[in-house]
PDB file of N, CA and C in Angstrom:
ATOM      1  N   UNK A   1      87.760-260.036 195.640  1.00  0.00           N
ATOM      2  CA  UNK A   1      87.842-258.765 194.945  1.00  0.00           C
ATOM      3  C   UNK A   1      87.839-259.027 193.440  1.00  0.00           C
ATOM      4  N   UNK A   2      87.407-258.110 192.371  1.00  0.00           N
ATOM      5  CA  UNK A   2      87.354-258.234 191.375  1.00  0.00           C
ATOM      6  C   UNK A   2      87.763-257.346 190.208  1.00  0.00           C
ATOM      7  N   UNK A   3      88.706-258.169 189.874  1.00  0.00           N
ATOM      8  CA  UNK A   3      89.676-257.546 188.608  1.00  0.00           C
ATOM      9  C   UNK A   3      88.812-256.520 187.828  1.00  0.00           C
ATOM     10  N   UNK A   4      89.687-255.824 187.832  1.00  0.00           N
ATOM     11  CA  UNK A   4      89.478-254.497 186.337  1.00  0.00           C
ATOM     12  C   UNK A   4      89.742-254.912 185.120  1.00  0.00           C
ATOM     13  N   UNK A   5      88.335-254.492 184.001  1.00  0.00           N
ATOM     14  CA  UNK A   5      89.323-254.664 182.618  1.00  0.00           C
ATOM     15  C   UNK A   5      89.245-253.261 181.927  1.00  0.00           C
ATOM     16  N   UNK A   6      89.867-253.076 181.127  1.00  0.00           N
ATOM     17  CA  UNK A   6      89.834-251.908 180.442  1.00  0.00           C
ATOM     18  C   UNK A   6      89.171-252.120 178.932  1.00  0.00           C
ATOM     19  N   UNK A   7      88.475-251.142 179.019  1.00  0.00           N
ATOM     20  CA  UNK A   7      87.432-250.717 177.499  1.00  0.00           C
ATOM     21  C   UNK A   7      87.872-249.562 176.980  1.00  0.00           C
ATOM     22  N   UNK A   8      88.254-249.904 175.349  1.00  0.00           N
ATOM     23  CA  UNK A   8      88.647-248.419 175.100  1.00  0.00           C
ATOM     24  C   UNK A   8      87.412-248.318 173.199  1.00  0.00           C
ATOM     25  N   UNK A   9      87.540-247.002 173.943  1.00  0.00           N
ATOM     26  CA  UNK A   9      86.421-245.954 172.632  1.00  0.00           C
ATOM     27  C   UNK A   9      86.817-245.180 172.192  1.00  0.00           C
ATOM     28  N   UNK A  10      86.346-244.974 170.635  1.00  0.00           N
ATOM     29  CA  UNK A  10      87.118-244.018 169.455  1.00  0.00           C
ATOM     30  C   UNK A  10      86.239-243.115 169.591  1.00  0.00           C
ATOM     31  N   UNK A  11      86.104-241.480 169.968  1.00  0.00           N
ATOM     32  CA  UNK A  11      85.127-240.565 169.708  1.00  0.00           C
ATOM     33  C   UNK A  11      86.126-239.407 168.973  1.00  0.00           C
ATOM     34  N   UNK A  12      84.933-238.639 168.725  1.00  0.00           N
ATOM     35  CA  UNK A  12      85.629-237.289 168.187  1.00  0.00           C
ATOM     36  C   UNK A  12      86.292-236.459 169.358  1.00  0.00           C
ATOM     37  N   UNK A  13      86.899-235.217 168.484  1.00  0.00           N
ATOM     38  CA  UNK A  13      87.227-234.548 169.656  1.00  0.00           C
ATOM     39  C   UNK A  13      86.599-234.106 170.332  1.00  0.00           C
ATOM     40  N   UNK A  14      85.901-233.325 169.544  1.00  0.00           N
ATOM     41  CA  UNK A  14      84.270-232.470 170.505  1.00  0.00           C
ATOM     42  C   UNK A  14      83.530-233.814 171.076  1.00  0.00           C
ATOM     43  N   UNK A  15      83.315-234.620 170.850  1.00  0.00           N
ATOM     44  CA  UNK A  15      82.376-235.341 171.882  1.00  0.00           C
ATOM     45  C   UNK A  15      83.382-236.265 173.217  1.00  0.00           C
ATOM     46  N   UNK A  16      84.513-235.813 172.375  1.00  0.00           N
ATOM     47  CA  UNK A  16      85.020-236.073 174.194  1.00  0.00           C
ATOM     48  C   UNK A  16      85.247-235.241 174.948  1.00  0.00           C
ATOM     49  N   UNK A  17      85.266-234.098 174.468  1.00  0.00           N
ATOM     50  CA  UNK A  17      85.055-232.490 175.217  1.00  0.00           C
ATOM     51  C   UNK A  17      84.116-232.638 175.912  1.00  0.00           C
ATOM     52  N   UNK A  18      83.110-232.922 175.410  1.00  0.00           N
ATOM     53  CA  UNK A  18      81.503-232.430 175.677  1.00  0.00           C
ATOM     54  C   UNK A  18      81.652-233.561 177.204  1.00  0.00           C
ATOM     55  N   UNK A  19      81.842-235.159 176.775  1.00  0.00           N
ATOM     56  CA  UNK A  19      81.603-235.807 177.682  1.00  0.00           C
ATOM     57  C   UNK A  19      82.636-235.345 179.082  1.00  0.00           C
ATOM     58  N   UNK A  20      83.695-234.827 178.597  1.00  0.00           N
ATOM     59  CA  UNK A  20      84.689-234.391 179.388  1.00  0.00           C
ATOM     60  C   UNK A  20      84.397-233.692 180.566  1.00  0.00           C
ATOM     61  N   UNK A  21      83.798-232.668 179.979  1.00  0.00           N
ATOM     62  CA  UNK A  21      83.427-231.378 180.496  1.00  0.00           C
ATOM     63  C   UNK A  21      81.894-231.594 181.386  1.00  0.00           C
ATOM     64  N   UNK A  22      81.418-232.363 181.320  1.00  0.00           N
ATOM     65  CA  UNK A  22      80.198-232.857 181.697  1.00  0.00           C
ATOM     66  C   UNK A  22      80.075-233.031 182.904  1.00  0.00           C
ATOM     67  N   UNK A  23      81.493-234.510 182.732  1.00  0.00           N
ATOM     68  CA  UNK A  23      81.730-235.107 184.067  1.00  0.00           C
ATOM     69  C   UNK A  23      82.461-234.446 185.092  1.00  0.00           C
ATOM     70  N   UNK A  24      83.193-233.263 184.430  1.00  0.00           N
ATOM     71  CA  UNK A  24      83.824-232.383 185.321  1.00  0.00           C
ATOM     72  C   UNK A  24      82.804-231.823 185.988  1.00  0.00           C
ATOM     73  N   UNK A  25      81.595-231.192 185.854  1.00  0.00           N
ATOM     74  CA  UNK A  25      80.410-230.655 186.225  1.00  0.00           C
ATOM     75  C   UNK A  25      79.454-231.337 187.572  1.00  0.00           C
ATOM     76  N   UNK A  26      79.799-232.262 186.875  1.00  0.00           N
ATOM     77  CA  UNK A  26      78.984-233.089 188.254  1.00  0.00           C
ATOM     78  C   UNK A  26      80.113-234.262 188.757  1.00  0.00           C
ATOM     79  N   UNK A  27      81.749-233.681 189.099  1.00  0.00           N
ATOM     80  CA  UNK A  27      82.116-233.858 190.072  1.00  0.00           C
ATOM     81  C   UNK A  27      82.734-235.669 189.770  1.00  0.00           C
ATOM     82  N   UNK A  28      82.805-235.948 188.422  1.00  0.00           N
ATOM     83  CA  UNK A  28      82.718-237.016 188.505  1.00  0.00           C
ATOM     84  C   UNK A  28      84.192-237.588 187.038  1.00  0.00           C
ATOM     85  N   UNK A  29      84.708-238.732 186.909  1.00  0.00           N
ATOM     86  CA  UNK A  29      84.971-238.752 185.621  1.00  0.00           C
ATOM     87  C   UNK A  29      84.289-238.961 184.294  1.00  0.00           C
ATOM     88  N   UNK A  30      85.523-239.062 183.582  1.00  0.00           N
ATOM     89  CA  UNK A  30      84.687-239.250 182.036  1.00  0.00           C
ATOM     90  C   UNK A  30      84.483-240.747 182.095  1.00  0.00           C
ATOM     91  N   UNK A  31      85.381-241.410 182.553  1.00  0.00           N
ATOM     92  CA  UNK A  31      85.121-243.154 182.381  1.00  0.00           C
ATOM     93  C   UNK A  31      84.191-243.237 183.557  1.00  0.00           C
ATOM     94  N   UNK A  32      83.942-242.635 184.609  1.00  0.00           N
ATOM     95  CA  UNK A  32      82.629-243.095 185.337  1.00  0.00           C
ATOM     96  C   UNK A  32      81.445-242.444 184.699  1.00  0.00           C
ATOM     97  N   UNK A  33      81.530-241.452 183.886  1.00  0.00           N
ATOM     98  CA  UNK A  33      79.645-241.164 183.592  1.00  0.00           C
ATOM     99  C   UNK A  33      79.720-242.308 182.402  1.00  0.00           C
ATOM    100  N   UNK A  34      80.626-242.038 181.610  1.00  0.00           N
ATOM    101  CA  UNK A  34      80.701-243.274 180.537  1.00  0.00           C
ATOM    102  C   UNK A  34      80.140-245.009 180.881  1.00  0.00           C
ATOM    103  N   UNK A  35      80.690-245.408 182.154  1.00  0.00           N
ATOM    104  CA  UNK A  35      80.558-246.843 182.675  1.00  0.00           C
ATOM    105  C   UNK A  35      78.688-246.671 183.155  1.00  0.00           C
ATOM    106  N   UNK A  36      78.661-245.606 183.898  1.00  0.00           N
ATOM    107  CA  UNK A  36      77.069-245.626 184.304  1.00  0.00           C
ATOM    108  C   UNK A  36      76.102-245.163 182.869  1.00  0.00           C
ATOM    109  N   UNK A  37      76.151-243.915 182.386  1.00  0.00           N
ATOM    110  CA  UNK A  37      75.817-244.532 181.417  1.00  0.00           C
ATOM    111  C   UNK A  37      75.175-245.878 180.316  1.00  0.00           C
ATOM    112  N   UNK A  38      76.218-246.365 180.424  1.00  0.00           N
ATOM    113  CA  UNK A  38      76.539-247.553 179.489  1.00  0.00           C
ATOM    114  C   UNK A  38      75.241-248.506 180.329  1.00  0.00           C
ATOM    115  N   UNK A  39      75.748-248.579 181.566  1.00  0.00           N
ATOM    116  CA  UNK A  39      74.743-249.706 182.522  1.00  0.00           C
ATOM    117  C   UNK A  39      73.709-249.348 182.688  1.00  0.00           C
ATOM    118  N   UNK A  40      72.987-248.101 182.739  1.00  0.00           N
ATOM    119  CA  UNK A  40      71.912-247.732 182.687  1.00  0.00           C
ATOM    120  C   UNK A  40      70.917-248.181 181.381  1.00  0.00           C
ATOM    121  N   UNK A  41      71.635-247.644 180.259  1.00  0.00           N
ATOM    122  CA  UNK A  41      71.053-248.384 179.185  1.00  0.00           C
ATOM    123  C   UNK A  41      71.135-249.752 178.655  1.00  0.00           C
ATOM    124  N   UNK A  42      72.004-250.133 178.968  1.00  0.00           N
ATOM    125  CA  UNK A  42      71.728-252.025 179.384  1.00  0.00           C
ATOM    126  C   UNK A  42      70.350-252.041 180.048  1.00  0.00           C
ATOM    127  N   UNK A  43      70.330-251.364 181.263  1.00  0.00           N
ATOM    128  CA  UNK A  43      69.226-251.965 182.276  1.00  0.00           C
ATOM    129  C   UNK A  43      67.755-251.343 181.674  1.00  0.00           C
ATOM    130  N   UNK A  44      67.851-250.011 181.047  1.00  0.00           N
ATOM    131  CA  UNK A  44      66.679-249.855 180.812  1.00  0.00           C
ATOM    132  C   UNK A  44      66.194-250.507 179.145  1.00  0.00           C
ATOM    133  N   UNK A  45      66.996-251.285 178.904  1.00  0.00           N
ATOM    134  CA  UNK A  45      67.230-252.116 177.132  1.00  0.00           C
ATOM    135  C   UNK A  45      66.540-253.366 178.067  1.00  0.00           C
ATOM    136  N   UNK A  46      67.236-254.147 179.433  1.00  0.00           N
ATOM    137  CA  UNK A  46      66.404-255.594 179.629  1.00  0.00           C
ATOM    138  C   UNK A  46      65.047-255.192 180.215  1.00  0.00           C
ATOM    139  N   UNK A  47      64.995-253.577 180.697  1.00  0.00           N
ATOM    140  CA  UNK A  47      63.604-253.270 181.505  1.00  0.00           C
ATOM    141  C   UNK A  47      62.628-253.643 180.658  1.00  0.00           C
ATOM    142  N   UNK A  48      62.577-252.952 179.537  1.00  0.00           N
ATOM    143  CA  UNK A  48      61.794-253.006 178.333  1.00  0.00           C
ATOM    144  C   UNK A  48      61.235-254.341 177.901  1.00  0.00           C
ATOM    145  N   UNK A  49      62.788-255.166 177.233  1.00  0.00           N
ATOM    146  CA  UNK A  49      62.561-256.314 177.188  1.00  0.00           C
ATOM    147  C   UNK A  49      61.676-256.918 178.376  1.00  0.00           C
ATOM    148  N   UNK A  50      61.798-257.220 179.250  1.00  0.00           N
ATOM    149  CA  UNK A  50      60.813-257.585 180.612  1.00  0.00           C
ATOM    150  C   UNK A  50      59.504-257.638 180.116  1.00  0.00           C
ATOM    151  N   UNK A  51      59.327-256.023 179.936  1.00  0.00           N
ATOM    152  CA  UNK A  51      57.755-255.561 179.705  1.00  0.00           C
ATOM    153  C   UNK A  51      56.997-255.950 178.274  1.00  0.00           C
ATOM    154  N   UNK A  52      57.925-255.890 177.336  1.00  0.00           N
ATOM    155  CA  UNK A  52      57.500-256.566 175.865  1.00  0.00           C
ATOM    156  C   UNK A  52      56.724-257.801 176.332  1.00  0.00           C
ATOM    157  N   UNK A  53      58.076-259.016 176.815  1.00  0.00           N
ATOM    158  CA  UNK A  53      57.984-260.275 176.918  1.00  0.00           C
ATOM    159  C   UNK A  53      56.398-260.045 177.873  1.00  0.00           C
ATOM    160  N   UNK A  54      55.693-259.618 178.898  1.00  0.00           N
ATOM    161  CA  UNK A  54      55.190-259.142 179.824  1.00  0.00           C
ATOM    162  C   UNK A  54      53.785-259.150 178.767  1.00  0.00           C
ATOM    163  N   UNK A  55      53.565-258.050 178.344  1.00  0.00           N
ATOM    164  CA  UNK A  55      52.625-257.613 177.765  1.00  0.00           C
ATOM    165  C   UNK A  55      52.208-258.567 176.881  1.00  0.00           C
ATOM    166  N   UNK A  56      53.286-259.285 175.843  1.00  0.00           N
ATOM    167  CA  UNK A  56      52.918-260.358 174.872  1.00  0.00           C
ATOM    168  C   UNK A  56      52.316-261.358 175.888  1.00  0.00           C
ATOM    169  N   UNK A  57      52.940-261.778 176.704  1.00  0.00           N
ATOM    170  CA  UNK A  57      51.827-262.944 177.278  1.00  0.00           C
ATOM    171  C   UNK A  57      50.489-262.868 178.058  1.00  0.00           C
ATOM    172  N   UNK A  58      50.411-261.478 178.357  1.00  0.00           N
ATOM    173  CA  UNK A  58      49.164-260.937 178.731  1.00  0.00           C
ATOM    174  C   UNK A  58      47.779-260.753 177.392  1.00  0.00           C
ATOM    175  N   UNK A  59      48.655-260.701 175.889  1.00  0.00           N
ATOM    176  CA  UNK A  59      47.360-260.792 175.101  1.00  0.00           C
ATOM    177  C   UNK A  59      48.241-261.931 174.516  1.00  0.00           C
ATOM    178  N   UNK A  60      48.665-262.866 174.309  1.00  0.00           N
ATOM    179  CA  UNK A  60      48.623-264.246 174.135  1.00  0.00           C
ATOM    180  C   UNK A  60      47.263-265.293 175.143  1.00  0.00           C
ATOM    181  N   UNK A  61      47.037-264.366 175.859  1.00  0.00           N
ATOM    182  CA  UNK A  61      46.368-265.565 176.945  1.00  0.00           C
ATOM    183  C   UNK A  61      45.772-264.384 178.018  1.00  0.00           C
ATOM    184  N   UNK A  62      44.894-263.447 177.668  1.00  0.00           N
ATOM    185  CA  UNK A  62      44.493-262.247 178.797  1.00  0.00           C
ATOM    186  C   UNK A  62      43.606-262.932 180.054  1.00  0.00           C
ATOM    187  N   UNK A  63      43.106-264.235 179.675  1.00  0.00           N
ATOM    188  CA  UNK A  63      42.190-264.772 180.912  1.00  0.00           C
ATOM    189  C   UNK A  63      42.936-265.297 182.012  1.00  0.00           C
ATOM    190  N   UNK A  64      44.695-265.438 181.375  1.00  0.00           N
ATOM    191  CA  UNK A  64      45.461-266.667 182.557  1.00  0.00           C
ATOM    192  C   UNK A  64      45.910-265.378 183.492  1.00  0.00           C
ATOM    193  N   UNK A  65      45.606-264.307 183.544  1.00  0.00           N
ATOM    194  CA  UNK A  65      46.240-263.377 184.479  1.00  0.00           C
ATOM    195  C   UNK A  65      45.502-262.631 185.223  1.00  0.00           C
ATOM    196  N   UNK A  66      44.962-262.601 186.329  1.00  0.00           N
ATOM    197  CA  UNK A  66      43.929-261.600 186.894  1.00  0.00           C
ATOM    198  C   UNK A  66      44.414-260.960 187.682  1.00  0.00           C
ATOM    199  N   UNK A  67      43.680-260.167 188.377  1.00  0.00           N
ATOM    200  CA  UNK A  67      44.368-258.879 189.146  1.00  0.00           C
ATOM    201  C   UNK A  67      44.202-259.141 190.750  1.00  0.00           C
ATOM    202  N   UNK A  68      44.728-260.055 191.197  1.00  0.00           N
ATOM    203  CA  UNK A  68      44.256-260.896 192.777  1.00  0.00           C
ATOM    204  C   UNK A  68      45.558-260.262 193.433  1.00  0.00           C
TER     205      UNK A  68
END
């Protein structure tokens, strides 16, 4: 099993309303839309990265890759 750590964030009031009220909406908390959130844009920050790295070596070298 794997330990919990705690993360803490300075927002305004209204934007912890907003996030507050959000997560109340869809049933959920503020530290869980916050945590998904957060991981989502991690994942779509290395997706990218992926595809950069991806694309650069496709016109570094467009002949070493064919469509087989």
């Amino acid at each position: 099993m794997t330990q919990n750590e705690t993360l803490t964030i300075n927002l305004s009031k209204a934007d912890k309303e907003i996030i507050a009220n959000y997560a109340q909406s869809n049933g959920i908390s503020a530290a869980q839309l916050v945590k998904e959130a957060a991981l989502d844009r991690v994942e779509d920050d290395i997706d990218l990265e992926s595809y950069r790295k991806a694309i650069k070596e496709y016109y570094d070298s467009p002949g070493a890759h064919g469509l087989d």
